[in-house]
N, C-alpha and C. Protein backbone atom coordinates (compact mmCIF):
# COMPACT_ATOMS: atom_id res chain seq x y z
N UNK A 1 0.84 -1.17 0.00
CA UNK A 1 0.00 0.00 0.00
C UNK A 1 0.89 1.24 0.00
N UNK A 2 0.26 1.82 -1.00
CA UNK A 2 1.40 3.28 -0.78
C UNK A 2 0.85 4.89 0.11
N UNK A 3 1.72 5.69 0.34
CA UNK A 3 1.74 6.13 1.82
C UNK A 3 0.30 7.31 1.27
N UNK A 4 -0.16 7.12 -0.11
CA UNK A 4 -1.71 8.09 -0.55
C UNK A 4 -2.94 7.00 -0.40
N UNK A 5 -3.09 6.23 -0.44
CA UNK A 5 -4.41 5.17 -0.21
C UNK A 5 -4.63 5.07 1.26
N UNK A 6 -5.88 4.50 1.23
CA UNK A 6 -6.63 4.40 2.72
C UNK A 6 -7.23 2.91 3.32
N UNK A 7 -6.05 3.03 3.91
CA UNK A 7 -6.26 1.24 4.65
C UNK A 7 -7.91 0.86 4.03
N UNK A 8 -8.18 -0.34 3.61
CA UNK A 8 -9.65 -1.05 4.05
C UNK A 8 -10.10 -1.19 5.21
N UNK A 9 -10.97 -0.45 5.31
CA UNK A 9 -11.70 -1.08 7.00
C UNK A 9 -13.24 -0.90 6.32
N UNK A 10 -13.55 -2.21 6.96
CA UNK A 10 -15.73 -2.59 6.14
C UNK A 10 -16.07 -3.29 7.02
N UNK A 11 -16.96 -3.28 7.15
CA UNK A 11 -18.21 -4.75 7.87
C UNK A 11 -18.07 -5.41 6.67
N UNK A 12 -18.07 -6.36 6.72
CA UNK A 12 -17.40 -7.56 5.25
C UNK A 12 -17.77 -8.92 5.96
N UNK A 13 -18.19 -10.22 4.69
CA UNK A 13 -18.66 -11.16 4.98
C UNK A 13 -17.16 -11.51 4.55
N UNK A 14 -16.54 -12.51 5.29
CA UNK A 14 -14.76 -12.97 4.77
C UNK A 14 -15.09 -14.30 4.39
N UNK A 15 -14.46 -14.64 2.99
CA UNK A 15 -14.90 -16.38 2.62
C UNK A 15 -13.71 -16.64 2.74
N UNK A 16 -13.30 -17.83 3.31
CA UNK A 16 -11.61 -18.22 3.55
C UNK A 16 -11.89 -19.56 2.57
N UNK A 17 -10.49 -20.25 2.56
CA UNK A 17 -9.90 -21.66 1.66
C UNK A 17 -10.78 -22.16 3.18
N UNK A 18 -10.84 -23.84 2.54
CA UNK A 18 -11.72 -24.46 3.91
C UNK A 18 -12.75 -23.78 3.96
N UNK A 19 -13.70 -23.02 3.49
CA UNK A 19 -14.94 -23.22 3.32
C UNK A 19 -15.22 -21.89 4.64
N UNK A 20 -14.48 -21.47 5.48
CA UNK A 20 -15.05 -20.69 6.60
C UNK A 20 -16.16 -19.49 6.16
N UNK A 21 -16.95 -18.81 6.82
CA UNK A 21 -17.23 -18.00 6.45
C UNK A 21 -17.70 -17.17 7.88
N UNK A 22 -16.80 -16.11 7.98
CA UNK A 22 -16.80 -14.99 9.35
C UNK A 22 -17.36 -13.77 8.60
N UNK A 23 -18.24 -13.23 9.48
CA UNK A 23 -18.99 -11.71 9.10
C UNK A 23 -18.29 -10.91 10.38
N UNK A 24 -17.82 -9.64 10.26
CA UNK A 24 -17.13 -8.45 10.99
C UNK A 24 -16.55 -7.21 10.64
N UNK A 25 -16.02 -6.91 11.31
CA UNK A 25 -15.01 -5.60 10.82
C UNK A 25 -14.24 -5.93 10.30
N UNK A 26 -13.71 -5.72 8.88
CA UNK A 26 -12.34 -6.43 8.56
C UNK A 26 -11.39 -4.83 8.52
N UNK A 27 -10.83 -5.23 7.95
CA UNK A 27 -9.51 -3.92 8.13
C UNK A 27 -8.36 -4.49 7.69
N UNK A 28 -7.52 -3.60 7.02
CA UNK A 28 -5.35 -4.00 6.30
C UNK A 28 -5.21 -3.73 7.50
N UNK A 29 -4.30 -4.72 8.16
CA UNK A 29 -3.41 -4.23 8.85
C UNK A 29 -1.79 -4.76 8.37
N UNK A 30 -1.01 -4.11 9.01
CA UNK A 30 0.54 -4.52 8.88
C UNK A 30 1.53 -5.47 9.68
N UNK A 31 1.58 -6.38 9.81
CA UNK A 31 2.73 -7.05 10.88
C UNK A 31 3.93 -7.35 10.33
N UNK A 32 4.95 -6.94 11.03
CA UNK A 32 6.38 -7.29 10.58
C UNK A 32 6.35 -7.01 9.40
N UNK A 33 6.23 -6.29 8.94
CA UNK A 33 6.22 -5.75 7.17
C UNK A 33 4.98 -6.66 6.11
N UNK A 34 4.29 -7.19 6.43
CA UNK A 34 3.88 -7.96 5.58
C UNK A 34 2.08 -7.68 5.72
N UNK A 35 1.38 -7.86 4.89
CA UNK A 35 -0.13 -7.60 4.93
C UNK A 35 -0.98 -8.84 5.46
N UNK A 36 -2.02 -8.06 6.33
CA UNK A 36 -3.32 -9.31 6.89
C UNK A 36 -4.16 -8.66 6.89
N UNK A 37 -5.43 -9.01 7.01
CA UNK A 37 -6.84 -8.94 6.94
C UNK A 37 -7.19 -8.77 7.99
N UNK A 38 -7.67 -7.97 9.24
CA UNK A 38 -7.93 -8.04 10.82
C UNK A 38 -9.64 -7.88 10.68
N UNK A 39 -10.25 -9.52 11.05
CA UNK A 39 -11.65 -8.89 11.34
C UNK A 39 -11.70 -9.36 12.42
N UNK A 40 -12.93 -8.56 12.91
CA UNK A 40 -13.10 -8.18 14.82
C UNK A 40 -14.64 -8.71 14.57
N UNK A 41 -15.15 -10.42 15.11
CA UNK A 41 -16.22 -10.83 15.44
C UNK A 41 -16.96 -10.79 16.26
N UNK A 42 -17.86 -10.32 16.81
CA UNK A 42 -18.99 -10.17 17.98
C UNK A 42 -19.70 -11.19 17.79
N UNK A 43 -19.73 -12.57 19.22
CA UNK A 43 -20.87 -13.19 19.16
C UNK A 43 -20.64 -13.16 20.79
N UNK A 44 -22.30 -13.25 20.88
CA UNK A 44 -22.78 -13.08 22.72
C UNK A 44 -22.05 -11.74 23.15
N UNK A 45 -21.87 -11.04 22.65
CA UNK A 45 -21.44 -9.58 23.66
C UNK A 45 -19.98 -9.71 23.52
N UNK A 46 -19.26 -10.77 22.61
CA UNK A 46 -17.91 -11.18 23.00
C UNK A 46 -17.03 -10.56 21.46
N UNK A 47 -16.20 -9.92 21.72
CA UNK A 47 -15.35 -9.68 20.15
C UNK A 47 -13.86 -10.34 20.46
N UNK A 48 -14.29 -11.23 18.89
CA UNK A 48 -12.27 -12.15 19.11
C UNK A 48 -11.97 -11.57 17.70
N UNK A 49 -11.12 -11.27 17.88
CA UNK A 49 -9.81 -10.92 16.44
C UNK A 49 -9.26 -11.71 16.03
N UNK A 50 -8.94 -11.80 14.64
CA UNK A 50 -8.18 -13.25 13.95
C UNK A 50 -7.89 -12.22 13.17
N UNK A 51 -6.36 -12.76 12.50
CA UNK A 51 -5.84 -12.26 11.22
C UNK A 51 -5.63 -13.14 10.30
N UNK A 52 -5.91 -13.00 9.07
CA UNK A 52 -5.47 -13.89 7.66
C UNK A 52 -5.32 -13.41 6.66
N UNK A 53 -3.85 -14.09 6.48
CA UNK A 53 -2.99 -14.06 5.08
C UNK A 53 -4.38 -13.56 3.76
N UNK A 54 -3.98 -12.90 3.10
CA UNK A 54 -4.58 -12.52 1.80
C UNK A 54 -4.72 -14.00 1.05
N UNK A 55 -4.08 -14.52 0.82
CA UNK A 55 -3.86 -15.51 0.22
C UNK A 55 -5.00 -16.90 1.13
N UNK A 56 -5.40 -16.95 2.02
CA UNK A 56 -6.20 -17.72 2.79
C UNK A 56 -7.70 -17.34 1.95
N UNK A 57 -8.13 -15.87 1.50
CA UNK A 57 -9.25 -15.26 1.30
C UNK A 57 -9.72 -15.38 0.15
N UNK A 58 -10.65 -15.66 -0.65
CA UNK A 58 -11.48 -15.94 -1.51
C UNK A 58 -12.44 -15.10 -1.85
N UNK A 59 -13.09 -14.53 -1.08
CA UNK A 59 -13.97 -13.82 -1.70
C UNK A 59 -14.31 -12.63 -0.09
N UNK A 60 -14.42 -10.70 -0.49
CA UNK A 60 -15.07 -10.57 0.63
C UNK A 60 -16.10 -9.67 0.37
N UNK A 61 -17.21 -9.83 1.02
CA UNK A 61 -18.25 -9.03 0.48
C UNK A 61 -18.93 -8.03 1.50
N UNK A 62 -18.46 -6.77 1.10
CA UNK A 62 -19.07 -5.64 1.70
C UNK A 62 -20.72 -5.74 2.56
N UNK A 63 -21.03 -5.36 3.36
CA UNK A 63 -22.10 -5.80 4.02
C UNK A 63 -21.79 -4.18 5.17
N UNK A 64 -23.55 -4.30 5.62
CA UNK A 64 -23.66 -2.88 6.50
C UNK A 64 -23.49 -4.13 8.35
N UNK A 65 -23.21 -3.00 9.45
CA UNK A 65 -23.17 -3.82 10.17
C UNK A 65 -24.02 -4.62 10.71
């Protein structure tokens, strides 16, 4: 990403390899130089964060929250 564009951050349905399918906040984030996907899931009052490789992702589809 270059230093004029604007990170992704969406409510996004995430389709992963293996069939997963997580609805959340997704967002670019950066670790150790390299790009991930950060979505933030709410179930029961509870939010867990997972990150995944671009390359794990298949399809993501914009969605309101």
């Amino acid at each position: 990403m270059s230093d004029n564009e604007t990170p992704f951050k969406e409510w996004a349905i995430l389709e992963l390899m293996g069939h997963r399918r997580l609805a959340g906040l997704v967002q670019e984030v950066q670790i150790g130089g390299a790009s991930f996907l950060r979505i933030d899931v709410t179930t029961d009052g509870q939010t867990t964060t997972q990150y995944y490789a671009p390359a794990a992702v298949y399809c993501v589809t914009p969605t309101t929250e």
